[in-house]
C-alpha atoms as a PDB file:
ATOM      1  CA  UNK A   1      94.875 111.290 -11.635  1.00  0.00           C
ATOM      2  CA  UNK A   2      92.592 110.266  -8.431  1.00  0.00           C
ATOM      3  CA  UNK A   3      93.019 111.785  -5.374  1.00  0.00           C
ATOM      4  CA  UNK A   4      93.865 110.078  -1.964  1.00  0.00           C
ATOM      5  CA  UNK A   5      90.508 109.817  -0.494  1.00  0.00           C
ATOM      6  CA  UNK A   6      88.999 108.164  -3.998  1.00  0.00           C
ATOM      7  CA  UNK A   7      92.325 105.519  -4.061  1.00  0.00           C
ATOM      8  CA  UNK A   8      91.154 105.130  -0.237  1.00  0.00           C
ATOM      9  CA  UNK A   9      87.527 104.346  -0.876  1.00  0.00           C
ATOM     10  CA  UNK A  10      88.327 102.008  -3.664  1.00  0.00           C
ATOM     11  CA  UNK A  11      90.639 100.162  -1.240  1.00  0.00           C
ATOM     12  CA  UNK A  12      87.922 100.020   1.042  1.00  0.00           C
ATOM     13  CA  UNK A  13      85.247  98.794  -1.208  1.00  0.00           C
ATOM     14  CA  UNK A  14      87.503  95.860  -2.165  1.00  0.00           C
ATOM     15  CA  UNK A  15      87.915  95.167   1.085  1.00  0.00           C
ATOM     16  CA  UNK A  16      84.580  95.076   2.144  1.00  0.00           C
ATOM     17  CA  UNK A  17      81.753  95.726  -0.675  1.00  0.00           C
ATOM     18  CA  UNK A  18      79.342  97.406   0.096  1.00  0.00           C
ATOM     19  CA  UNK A  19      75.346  95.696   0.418  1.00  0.00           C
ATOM     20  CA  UNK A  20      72.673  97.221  -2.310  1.00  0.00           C
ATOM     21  CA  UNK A  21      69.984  97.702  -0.459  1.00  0.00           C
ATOM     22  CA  UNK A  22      65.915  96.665  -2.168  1.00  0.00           C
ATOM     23  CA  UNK A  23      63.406  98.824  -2.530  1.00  0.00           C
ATOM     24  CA  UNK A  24      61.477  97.334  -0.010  1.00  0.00           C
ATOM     25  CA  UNK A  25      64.295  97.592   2.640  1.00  0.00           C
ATOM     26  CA  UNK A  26      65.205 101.155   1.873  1.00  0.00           C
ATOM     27  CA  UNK A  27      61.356 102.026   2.169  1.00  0.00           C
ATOM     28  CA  UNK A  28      61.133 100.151   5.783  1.00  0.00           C
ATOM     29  CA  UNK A  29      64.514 101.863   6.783  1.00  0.00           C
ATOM     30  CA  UNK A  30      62.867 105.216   5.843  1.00  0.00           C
ATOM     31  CA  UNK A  31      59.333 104.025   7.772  1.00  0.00           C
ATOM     32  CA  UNK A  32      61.366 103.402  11.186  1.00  0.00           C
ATOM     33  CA  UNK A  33      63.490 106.824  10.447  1.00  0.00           C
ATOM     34  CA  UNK A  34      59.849 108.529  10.306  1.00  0.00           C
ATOM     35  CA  UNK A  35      58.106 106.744  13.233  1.00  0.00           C
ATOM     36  CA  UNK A  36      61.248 106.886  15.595  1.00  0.00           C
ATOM     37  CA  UNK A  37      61.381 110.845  14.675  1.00  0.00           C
ATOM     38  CA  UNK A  38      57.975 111.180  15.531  1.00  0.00           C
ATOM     39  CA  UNK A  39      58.384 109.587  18.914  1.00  0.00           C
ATOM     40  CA  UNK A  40      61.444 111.495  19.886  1.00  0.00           C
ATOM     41  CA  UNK A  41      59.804 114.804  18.831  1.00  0.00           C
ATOM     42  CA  UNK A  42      56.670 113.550  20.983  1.00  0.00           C
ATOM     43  CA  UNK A  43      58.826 113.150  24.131  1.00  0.00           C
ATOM     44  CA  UNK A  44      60.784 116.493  23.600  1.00  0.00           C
ATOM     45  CA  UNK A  45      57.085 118.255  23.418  1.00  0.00           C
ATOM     46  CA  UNK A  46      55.559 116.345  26.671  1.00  0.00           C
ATOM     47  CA  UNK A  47      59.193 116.571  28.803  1.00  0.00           C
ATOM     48  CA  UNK A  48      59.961 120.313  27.478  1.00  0.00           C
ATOM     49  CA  UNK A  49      56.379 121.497  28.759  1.00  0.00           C
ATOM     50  CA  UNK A  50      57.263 119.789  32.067  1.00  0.00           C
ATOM     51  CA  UNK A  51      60.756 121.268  32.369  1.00  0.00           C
ATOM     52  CA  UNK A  52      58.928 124.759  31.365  1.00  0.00           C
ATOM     53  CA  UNK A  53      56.669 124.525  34.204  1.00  0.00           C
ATOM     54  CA  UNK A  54      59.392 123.494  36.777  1.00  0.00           C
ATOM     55  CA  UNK A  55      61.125 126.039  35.796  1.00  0.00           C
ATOM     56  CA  UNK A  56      58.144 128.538  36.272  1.00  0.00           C
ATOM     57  CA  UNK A  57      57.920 127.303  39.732  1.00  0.00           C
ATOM     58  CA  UNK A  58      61.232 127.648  40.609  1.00  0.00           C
ATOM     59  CA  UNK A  59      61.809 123.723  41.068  1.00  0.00           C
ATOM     60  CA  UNK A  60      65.739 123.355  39.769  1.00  0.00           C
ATOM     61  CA  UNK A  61      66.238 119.909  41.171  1.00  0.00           C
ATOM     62  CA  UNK A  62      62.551 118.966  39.216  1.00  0.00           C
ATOM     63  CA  UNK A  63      64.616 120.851  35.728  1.00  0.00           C
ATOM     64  CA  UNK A  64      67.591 118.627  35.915  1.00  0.00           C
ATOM     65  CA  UNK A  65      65.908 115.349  36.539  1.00  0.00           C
ATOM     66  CA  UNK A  66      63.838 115.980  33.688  1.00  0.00           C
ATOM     67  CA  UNK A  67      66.351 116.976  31.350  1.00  0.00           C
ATOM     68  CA  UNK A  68      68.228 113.924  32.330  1.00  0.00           C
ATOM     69  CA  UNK A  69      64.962 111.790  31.687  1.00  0.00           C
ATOM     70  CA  UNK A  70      64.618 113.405  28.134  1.00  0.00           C
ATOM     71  CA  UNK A  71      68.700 112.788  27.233  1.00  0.00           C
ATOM     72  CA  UNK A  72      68.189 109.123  28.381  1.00  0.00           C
ATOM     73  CA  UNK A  73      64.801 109.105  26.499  1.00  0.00           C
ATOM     74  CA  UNK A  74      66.598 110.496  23.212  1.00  0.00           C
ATOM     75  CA  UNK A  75      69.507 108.190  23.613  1.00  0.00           C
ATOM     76  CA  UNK A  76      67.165 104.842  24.145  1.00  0.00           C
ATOM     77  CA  UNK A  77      65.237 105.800  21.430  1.00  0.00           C
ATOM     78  CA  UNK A  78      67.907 106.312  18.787  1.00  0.00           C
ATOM     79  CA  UNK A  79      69.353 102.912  19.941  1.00  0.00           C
ATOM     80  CA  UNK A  80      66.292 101.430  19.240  1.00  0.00           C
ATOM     81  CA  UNK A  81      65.882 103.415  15.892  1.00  0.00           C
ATOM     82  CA  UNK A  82      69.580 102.185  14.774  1.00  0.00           C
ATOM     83  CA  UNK A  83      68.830  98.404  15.951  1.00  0.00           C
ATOM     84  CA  UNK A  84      65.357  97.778  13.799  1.00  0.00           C
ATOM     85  CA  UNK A  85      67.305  99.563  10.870  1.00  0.00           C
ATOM     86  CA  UNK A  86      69.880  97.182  11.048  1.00  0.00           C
ATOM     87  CA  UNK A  87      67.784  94.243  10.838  1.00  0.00           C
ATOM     88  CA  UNK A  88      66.293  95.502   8.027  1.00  0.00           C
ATOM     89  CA  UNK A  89      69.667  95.636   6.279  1.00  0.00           C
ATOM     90  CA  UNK A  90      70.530  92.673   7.234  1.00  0.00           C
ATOM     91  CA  UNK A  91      67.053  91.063   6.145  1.00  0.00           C
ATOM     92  CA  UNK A  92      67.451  91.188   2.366  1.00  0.00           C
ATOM     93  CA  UNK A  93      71.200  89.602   2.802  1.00  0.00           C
END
């Protein structure tokens, strides 16, 4: 007997299939995974060295702005990241 959740996700895959992705698109999806990691983890070293030395000099207006700047930096980034994967889904279709 199947459970709710597998009588669910056979519902749902009737209902919309799911899109087998290629080779070459799962390989680009995994290049712009690596790249946009690598420039989020490049902007968490530069802005977290800042924040550490504002924070040194007892500059707490100069700690918040920057940790704002490094959210919106994170957040722009990973929309970025999540739009050039989804063209490259959608490029094999």
């Amino acid at each position: 007997m199947k459970s709710a959740y597998e009588l669910a996700m056979e519902r749902l895959e009737r209902q919309s299939p799911s899109k087998q992705l290629s080779a070459k698109q799962k390989s680009e999806i995994a290049e712009i995974e690596s790249t946009y990691r690598a420039r989020i983890a490049e902007r968490e070293l530069l802005l977290n060295g800042e924040i550490a030395k504002s924070l040194a000099a007892g500059k707490p207006d100069e700690v918040e702005s920057l940790q704002k700047q490094l959210a919106m930096d994170t957040r722009r980034l990973n929309e970025e990241c999540e739009t050039k994967k989804a063209k490259a889904r959608g490029a094999g279709s």
